[in-house]
N, C-alpha and C. Protein backbone atom coordinates (compact mmCIF):
# COMPACT_ATOMS: atom_id res chain seq x y z
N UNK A 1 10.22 43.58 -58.62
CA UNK A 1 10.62 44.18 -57.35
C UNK A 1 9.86 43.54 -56.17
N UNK A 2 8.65 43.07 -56.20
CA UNK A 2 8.11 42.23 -54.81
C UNK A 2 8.36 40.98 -54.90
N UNK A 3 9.47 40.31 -55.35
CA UNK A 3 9.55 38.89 -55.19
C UNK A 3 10.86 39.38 -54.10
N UNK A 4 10.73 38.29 -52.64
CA UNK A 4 11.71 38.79 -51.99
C UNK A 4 12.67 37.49 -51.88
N UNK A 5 14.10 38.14 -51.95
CA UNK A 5 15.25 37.34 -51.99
C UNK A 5 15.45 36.58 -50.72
N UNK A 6 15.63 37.38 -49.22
CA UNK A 6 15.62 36.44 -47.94
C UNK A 6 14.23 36.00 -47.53
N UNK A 7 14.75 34.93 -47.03
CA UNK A 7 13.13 34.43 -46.13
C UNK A 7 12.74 35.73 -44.92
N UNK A 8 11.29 35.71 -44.49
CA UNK A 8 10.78 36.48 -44.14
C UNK A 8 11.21 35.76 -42.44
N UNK A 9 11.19 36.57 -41.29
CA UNK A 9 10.89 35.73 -40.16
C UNK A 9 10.53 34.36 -39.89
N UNK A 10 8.97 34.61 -40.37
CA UNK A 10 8.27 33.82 -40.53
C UNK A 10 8.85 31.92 -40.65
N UNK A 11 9.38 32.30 -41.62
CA UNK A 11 10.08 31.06 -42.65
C UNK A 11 11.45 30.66 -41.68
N UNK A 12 11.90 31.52 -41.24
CA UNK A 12 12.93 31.30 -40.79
C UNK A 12 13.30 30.52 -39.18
N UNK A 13 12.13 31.21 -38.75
CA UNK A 13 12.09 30.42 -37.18
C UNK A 13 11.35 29.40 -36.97
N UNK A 14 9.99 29.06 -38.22
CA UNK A 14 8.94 28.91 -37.93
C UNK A 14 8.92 26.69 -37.54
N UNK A 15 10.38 25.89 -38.42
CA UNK A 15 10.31 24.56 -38.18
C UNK A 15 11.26 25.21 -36.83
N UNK A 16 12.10 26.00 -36.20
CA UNK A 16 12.39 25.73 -35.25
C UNK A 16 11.66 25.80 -34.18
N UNK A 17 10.77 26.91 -34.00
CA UNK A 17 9.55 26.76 -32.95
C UNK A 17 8.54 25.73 -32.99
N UNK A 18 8.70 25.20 -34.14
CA UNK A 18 7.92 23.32 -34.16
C UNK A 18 8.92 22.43 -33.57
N UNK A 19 10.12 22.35 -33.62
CA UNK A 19 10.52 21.46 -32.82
C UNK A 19 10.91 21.90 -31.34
N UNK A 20 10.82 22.82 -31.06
CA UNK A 20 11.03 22.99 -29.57
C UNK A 20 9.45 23.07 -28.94
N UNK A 21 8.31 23.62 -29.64
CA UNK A 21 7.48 22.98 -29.44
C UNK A 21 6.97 21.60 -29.19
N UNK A 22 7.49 20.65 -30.13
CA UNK A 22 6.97 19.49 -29.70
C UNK A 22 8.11 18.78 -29.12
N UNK A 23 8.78 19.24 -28.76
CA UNK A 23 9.98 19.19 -27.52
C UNK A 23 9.08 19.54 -26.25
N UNK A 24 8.66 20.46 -25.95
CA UNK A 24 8.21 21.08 -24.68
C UNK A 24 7.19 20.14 -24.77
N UNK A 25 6.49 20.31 -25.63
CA UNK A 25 5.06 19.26 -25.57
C UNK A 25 5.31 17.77 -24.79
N UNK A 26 6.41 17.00 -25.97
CA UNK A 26 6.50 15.60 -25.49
C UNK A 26 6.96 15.60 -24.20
N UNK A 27 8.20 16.31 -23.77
CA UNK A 27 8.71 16.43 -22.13
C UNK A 27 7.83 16.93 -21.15
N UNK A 28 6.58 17.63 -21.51
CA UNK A 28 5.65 17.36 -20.61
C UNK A 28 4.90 16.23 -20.58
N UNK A 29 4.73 15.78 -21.50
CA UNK A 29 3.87 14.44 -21.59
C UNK A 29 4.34 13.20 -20.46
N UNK A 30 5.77 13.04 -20.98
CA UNK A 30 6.86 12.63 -20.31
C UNK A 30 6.94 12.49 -18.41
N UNK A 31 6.75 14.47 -18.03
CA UNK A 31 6.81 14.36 -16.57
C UNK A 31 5.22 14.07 -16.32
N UNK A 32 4.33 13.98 -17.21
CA UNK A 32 3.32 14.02 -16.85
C UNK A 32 2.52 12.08 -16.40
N UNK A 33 3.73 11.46 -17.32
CA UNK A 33 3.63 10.53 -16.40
C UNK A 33 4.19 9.65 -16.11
N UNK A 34 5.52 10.57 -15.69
CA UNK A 34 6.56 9.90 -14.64
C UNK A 34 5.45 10.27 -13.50
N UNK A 35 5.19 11.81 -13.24
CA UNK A 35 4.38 12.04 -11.90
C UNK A 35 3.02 11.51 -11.16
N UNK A 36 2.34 11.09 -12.45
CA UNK A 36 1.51 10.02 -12.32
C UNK A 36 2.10 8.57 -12.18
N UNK A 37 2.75 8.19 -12.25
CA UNK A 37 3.05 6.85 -11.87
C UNK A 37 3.42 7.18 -10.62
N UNK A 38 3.86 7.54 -10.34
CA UNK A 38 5.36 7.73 -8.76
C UNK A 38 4.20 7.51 -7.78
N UNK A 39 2.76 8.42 -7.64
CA UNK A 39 1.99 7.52 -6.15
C UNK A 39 1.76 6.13 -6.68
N UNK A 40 1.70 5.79 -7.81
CA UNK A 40 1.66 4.18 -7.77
C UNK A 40 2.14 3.11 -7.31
N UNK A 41 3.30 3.61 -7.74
CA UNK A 41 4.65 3.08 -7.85
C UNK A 41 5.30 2.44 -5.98
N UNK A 42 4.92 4.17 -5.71
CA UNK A 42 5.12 4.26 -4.15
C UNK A 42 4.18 3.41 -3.05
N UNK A 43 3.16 3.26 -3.75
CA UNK A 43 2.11 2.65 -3.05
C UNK A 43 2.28 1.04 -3.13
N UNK A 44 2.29 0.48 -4.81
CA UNK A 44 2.90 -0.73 -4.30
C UNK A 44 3.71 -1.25 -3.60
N UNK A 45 5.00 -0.24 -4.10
CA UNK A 45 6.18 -0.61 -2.84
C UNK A 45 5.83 -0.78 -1.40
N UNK A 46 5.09 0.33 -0.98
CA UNK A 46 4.45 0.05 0.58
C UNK A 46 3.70 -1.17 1.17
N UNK A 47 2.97 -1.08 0.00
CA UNK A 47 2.48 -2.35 0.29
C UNK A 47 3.05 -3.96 0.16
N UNK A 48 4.01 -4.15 -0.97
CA UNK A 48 4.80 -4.93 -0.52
C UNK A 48 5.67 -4.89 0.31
N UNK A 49 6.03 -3.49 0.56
CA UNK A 49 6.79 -3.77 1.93
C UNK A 49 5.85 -4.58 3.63
């Protein structure tokens, strides 16, 4: 009687909140440096302008 037939919560959500986790993770990584580049970016341009 305690062996259980469905997965628990746990089991059930738990690779999907890993990949939207490291979804959220990498797409911050991502704006983190697009937004770091952009004064760079902007600055060379100025200056070659």
């Amino acid at each position: 009687m305690g062996q259980r037939v469905r997965p628990t919560a746990a089991e059930t959500f738990a690779p999907a909140d890993l990949l939207q986790g490291i979804l959220v993770v990498s797409s911050f990584g991502f704006w983190a440096v697009v937004l770091g580049l952009m004064p760079v970016l902007l600055f060379r341009v100025w200056l070659a302008g």
